[in-house]
N, C-alpha and C. Protein backbone atom coordinates (compact mmCIF):
# COMPACT_ATOMS: atom_id res chain seq x y z
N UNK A 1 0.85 -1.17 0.00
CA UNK A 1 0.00 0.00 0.00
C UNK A 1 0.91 1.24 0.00
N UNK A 2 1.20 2.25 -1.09
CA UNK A 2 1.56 3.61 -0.88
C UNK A 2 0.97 4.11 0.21
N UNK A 3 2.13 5.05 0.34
CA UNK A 3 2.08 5.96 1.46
C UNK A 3 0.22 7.21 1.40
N UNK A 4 0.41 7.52 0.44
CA UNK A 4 -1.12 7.98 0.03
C UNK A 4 -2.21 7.34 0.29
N UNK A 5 -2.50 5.94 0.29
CA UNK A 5 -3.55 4.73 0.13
C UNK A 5 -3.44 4.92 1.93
N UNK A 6 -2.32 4.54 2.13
CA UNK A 6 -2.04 4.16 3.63
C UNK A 6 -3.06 5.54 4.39
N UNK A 7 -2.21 6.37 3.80
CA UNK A 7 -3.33 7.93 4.95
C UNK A 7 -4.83 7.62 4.81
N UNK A 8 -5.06 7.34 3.10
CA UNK A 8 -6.59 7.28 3.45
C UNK A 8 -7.46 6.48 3.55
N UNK A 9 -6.49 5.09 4.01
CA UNK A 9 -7.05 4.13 4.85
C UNK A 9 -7.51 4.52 6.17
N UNK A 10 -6.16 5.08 6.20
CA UNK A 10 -6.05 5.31 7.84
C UNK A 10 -7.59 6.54 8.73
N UNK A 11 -8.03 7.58 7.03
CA UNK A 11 -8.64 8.23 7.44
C UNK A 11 -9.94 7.66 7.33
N UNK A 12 -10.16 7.16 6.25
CA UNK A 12 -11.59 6.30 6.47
C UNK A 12 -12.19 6.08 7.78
N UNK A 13 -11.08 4.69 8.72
CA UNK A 13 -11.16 4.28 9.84
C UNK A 13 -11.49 5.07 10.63
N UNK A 14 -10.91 5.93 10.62
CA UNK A 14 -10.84 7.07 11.61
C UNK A 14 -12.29 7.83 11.16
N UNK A 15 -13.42 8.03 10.10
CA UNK A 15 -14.48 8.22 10.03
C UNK A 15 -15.38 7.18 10.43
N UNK A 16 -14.86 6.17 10.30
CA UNK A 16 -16.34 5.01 11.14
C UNK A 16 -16.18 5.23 11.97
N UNK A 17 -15.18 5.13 12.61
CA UNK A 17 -15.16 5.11 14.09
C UNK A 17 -15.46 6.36 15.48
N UNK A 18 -15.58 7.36 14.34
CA UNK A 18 -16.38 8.88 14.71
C UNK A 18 -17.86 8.19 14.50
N UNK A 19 -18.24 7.88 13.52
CA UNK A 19 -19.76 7.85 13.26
C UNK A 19 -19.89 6.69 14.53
N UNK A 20 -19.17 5.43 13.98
CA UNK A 20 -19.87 4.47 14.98
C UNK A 20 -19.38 4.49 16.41
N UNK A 21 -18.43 5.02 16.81
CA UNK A 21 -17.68 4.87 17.89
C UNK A 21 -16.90 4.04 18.39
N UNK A 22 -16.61 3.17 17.41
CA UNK A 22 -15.36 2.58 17.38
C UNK A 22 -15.58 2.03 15.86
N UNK A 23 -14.47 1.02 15.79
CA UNK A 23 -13.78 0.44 14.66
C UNK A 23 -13.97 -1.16 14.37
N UNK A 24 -14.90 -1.73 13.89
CA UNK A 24 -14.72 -3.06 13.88
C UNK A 24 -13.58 -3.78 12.98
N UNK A 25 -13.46 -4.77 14.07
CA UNK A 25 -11.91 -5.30 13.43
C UNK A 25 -12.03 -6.05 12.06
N UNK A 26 -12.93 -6.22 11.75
CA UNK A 26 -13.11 -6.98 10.12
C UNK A 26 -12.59 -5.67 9.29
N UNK A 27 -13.23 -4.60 9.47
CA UNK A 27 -12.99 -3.71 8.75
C UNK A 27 -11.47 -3.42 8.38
N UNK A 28 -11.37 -3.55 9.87
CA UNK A 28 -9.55 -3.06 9.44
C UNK A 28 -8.86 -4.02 8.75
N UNK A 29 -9.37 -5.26 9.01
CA UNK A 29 -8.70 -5.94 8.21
C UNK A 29 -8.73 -6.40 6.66
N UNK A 30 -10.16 -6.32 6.22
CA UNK A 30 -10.28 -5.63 4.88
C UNK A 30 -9.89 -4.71 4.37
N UNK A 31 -9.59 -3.72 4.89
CA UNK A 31 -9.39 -2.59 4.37
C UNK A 31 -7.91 -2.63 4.15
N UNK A 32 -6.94 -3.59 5.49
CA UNK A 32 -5.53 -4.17 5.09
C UNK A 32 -5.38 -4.60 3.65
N UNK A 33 -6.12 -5.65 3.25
CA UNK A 33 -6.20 -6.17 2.41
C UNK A 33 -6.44 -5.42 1.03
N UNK A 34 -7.46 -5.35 1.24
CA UNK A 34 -8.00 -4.43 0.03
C UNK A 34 -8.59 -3.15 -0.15
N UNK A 35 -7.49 -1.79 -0.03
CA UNK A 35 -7.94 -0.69 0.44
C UNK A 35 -9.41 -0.07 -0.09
N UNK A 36 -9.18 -0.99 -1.65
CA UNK A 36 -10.35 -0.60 -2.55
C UNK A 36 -11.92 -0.76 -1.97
N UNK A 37 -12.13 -1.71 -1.24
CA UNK A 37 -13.24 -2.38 -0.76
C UNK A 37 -13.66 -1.42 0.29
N UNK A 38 -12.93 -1.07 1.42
CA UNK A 38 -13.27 -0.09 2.29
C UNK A 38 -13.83 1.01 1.74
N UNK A 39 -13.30 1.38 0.69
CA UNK A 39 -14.21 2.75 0.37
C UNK A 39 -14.95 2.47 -0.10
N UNK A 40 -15.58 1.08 -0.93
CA UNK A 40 -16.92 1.26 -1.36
C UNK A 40 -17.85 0.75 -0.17
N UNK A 41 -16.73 -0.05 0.31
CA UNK A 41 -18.39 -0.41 1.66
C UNK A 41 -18.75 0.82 2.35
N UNK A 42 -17.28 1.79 2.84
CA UNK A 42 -17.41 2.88 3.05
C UNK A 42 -18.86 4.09 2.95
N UNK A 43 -18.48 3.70 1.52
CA UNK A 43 -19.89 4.89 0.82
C UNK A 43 -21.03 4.02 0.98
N UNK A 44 -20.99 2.76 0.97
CA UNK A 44 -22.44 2.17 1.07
C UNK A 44 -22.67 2.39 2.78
N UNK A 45 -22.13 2.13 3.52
CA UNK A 45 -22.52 2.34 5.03
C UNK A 45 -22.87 4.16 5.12
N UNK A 46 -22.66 4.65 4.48
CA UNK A 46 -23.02 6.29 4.78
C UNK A 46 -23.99 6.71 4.60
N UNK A 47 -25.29 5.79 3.63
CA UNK A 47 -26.19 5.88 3.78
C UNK A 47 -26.99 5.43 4.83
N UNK A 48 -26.57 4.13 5.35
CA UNK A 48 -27.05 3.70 6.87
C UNK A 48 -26.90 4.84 7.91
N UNK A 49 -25.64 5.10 7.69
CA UNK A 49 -25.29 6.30 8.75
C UNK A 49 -26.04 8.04 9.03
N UNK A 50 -26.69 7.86 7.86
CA UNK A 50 -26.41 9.68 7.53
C UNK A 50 -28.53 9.58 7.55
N UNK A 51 -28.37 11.07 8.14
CA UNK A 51 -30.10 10.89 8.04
C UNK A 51 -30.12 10.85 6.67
N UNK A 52 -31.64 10.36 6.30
CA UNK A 52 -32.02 10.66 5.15
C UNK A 52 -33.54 10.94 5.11
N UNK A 53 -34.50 10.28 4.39
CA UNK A 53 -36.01 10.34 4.72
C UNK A 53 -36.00 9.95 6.25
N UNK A 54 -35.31 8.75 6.84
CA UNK A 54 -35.57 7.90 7.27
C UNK A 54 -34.24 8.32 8.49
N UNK A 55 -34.55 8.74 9.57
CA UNK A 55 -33.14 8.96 10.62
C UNK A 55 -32.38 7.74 10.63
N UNK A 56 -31.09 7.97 10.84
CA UNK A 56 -29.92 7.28 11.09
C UNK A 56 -30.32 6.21 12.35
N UNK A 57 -30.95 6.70 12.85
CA UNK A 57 -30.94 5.88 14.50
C UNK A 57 -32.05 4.28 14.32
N UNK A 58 -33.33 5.20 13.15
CA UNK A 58 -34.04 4.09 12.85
C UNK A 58 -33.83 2.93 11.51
N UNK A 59 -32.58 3.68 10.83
CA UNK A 59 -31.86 2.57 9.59
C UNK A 59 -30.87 1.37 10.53
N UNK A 60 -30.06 1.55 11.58
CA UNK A 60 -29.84 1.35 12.32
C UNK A 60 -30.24 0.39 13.24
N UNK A 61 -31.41 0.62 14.03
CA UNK A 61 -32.28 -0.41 14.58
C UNK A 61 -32.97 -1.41 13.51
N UNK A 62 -32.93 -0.95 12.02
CA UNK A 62 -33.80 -1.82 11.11
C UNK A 62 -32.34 -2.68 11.07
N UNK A 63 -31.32 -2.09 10.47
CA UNK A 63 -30.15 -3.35 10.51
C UNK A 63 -30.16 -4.41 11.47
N UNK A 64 -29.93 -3.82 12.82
CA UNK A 64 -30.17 -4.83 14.16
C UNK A 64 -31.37 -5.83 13.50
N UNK A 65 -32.68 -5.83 13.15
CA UNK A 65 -33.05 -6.25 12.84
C UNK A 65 -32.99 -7.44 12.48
N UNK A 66 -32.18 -6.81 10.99
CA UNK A 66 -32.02 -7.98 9.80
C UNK A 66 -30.97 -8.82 10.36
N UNK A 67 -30.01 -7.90 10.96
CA UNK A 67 -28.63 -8.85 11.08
C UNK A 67 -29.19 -10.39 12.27
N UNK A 68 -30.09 -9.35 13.40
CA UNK A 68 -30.87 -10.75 14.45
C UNK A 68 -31.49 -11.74 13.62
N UNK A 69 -31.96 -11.51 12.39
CA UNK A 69 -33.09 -12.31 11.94
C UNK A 69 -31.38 -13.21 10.92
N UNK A 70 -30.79 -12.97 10.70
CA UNK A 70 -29.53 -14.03 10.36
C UNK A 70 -28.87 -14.62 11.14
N UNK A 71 -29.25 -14.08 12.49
CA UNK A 71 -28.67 -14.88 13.80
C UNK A 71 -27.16 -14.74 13.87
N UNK A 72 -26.56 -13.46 13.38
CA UNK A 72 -25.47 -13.09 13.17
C UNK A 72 -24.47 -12.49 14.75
N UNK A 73 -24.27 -13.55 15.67
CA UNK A 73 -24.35 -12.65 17.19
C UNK A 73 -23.33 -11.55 16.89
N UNK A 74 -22.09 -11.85 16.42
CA UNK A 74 -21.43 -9.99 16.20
C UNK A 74 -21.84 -9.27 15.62
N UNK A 75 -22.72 -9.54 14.31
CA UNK A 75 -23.11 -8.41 14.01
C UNK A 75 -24.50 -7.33 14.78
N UNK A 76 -25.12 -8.66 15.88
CA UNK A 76 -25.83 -7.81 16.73
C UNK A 76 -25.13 -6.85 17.77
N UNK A 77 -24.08 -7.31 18.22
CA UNK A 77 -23.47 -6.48 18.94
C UNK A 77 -22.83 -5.29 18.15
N UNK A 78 -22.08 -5.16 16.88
CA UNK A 78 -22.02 -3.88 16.11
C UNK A 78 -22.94 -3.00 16.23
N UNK A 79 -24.27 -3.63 15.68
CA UNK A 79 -25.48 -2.97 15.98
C UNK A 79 -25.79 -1.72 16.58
N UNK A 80 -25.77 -2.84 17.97
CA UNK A 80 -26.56 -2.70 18.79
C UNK A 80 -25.13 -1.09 19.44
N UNK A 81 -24.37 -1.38 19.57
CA UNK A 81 -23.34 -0.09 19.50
C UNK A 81 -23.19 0.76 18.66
N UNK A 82 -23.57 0.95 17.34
CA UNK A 82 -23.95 1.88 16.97
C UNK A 82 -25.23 2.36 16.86
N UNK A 83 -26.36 1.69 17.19
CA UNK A 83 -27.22 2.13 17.73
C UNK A 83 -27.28 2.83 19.11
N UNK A 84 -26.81 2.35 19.96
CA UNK A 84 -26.59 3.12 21.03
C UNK A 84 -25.86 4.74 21.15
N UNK A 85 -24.77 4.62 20.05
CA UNK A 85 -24.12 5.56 19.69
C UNK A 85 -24.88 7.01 19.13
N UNK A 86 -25.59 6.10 18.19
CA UNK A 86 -26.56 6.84 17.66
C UNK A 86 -27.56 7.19 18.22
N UNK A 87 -28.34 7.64 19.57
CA UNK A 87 -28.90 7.63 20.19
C UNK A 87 -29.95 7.32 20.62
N UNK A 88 -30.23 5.76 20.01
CA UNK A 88 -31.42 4.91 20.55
C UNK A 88 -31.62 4.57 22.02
N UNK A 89 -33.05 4.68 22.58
CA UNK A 89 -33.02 4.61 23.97
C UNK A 89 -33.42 3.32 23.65
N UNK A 90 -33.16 2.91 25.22
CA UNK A 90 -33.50 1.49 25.79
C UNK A 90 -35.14 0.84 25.51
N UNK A 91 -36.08 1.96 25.19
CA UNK A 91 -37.29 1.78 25.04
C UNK A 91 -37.50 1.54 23.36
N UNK A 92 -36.42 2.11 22.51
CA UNK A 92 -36.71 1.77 21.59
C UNK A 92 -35.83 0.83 21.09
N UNK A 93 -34.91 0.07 21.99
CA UNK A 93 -33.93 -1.16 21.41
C UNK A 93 -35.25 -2.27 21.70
N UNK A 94 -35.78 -2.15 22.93
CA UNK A 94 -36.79 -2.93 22.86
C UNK A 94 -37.77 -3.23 22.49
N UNK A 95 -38.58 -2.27 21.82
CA UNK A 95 -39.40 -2.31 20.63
C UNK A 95 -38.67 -3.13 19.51
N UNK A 96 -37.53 -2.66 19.47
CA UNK A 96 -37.02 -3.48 17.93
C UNK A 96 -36.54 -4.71 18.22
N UNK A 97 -36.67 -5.38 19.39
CA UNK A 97 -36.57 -6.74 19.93
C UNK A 97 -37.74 -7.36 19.93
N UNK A 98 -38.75 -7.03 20.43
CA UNK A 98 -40.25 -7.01 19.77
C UNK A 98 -40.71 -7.01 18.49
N UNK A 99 -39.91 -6.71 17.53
CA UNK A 99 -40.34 -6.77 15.99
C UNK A 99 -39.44 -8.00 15.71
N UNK A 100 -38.57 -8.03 15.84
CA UNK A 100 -36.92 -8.92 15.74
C UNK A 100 -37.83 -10.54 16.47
N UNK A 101 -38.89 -10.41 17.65
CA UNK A 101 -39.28 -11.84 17.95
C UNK A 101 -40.33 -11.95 17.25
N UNK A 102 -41.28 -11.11 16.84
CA UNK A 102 -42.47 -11.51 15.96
C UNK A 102 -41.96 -12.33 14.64
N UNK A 103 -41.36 -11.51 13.94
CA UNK A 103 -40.96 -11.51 12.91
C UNK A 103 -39.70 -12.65 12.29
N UNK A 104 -38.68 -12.67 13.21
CA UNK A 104 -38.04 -13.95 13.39
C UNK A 104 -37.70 -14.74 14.00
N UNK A 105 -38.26 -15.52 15.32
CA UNK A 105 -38.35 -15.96 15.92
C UNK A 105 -37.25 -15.95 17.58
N UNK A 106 -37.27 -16.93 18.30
CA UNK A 106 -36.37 -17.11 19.77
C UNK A 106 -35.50 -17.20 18.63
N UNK A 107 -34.67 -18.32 17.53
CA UNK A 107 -33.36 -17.91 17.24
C UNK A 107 -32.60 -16.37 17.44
N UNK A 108 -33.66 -15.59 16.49
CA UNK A 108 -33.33 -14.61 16.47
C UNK A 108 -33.01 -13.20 17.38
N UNK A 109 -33.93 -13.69 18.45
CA UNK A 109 -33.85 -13.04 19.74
C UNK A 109 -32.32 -13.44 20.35
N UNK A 110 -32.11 -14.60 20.44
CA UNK A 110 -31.13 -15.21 21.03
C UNK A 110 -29.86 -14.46 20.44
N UNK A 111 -29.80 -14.46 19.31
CA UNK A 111 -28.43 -13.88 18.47
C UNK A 111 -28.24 -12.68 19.13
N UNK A 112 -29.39 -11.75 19.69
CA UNK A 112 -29.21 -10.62 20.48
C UNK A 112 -28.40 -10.18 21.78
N UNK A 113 -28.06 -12.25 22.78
CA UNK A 113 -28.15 -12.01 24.01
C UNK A 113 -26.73 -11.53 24.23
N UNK A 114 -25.98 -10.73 23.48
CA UNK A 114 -24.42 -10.08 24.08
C UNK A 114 -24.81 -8.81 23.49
N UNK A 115 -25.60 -8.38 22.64
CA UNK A 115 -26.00 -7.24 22.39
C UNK A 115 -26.83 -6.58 23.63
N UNK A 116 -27.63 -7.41 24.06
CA UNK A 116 -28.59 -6.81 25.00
C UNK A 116 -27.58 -6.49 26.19
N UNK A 117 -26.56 -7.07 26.68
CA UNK A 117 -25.35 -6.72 27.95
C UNK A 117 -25.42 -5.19 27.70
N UNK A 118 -24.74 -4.52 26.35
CA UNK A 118 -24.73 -3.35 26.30
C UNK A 118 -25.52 -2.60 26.99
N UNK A 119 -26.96 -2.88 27.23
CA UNK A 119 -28.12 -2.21 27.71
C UNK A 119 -28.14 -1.75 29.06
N UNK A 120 -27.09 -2.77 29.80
CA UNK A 120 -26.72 -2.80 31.51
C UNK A 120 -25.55 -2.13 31.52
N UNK A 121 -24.76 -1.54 30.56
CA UNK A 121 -23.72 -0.95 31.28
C UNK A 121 -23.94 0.40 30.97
């Protein structure tokens, strides 16, 4: 990676991790790999991130969602931290745990249970 690529790797990171409040380690390590990929996932996550019709906080809780309904447990915990970040209250993580059990069942609830810790600290 040039010295150029390298900075704006480095700065990317350093923008998720403003938006989300930290840095997930897949990322960095894709982005090791293939600086190219980070910036397009980059620009595709900025629409998750960024209001639009639809606030940031509730694209967000819809991800939590989808990612519970794949039973994905890290990606509930990403989530569920940038949701928090983003300033979802506790009343509305649980509403979207309530849609997350209608909709896809105890698996899917379950994929939640290290996400939900967040809620206690």
């Amino acid at each position: 990676m040039s010295e150029h690529e390298e900075l704006e790797h480095e700065e990317l990171l350093d923008s998720m991790s403003n938006k989300l409040g930290f840095t997930p380690q897949i990322l960095k390590t894709l982005g090791e790999i293939d600086p190219h990929f980070l910036k397009k996932y980059n620009h595709c996550n900025q629409k998750l991130l960024s209001d639009g019709a639809l606030p940031a906080k509730m694209k967000i809780l819809m991800a939590l969602a989808v990612v519970a309904s794949k039973q994905c447990e890290r990606c509930t915990v990403v989530q569920m931290q940038s949701a928090l970040k983003n300033g979802a209250t506790a009343e509305e993580i649980m509403e979207t745990m309530e849609v997350i059990s209608i909709t896809s069942g105890a698996p899917a609830v379950a994929a939640c249970r290290d996400a939900l810790k967040l809620l206690k600290e």
